[in-house]
Protein backbone atom coordinates (compact mmCIF):
# COMPACT_ATOMS: atom_id res chain seq x y z
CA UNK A 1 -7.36 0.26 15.33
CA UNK A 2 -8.79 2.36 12.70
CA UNK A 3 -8.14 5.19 15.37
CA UNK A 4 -5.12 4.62 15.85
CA UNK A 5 -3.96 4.59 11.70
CA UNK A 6 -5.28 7.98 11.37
CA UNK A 7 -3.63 9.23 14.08
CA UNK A 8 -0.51 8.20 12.99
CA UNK A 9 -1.05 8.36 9.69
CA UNK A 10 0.94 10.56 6.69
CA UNK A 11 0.51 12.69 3.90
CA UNK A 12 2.64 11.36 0.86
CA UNK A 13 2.97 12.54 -2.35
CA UNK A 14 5.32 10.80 -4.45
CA UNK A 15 7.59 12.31 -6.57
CA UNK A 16 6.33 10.40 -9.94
CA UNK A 17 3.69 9.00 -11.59
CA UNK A 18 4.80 5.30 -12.16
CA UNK A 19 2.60 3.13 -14.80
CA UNK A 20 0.41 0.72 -12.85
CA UNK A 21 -1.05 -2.44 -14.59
CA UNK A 22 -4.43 -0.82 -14.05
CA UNK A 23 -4.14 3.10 -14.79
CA UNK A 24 -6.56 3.74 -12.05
CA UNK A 25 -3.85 3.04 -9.43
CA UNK A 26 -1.16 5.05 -11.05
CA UNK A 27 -1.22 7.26 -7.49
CA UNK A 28 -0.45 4.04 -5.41
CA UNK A 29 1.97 2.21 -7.65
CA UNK A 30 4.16 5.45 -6.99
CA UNK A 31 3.66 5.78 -3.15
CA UNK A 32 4.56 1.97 -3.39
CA UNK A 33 7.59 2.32 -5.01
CA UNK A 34 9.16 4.54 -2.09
CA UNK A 35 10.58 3.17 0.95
CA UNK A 36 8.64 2.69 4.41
CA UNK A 37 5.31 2.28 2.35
CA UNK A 38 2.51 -0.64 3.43
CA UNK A 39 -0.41 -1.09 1.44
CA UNK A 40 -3.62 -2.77 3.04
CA UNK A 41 -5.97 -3.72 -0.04
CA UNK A 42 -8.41 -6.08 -1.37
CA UNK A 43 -7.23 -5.26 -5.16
CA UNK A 44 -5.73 -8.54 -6.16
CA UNK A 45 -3.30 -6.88 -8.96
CA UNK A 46 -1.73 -4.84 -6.17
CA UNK A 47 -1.45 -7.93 -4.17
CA UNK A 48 0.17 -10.00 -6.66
CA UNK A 49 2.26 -7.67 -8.61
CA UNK A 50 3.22 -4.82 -6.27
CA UNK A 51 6.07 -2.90 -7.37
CA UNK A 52 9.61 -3.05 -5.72
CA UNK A 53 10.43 -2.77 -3.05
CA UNK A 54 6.51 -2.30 -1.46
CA UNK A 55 4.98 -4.09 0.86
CA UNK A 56 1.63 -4.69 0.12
CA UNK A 57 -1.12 -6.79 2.64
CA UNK A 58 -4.86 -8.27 2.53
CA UNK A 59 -6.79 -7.02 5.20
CA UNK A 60 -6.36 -10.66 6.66
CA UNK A 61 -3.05 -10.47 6.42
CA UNK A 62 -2.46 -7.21 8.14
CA UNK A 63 -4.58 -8.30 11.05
CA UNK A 64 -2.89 -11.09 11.46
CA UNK A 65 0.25 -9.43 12.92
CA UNK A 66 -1.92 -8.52 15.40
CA UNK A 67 -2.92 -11.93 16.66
CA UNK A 68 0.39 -13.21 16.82
């Protein structure tokens, strides 16, 4: 699997900093904000509070479209 994300995986930088609730994830809370973006993350503040309109997974979560 892991193979398989980088493979297809893409650059992004977004176009602004957005103002996470913890500073240290400024970067993400502005990838998250654009369109087509999934997040797969143990940080529970992304998890409960992800900005609109992200989608943002537990690991769990994310393999569990997998094993449906």
């Amino acid at each position: 699997m892991l193979t398989e994300l980088v493979a297809n995986a893409r650059w992004r930088e977004p176009a602004s900093e957005l103002q996470a609730p913890d500073p240290g994830d400024n970067h993400l809370w502005a990838l998250l904000a654009e369109r087509g973006v999934v997040l797969v993350t143990g940080d529970r503040l992304l998890l409960e509070s992800p900005p609109a309109p992200a989608s943002v997974l537990s690991a769990r979560s994310f393999l569990e479209l997998f094993n449906t």
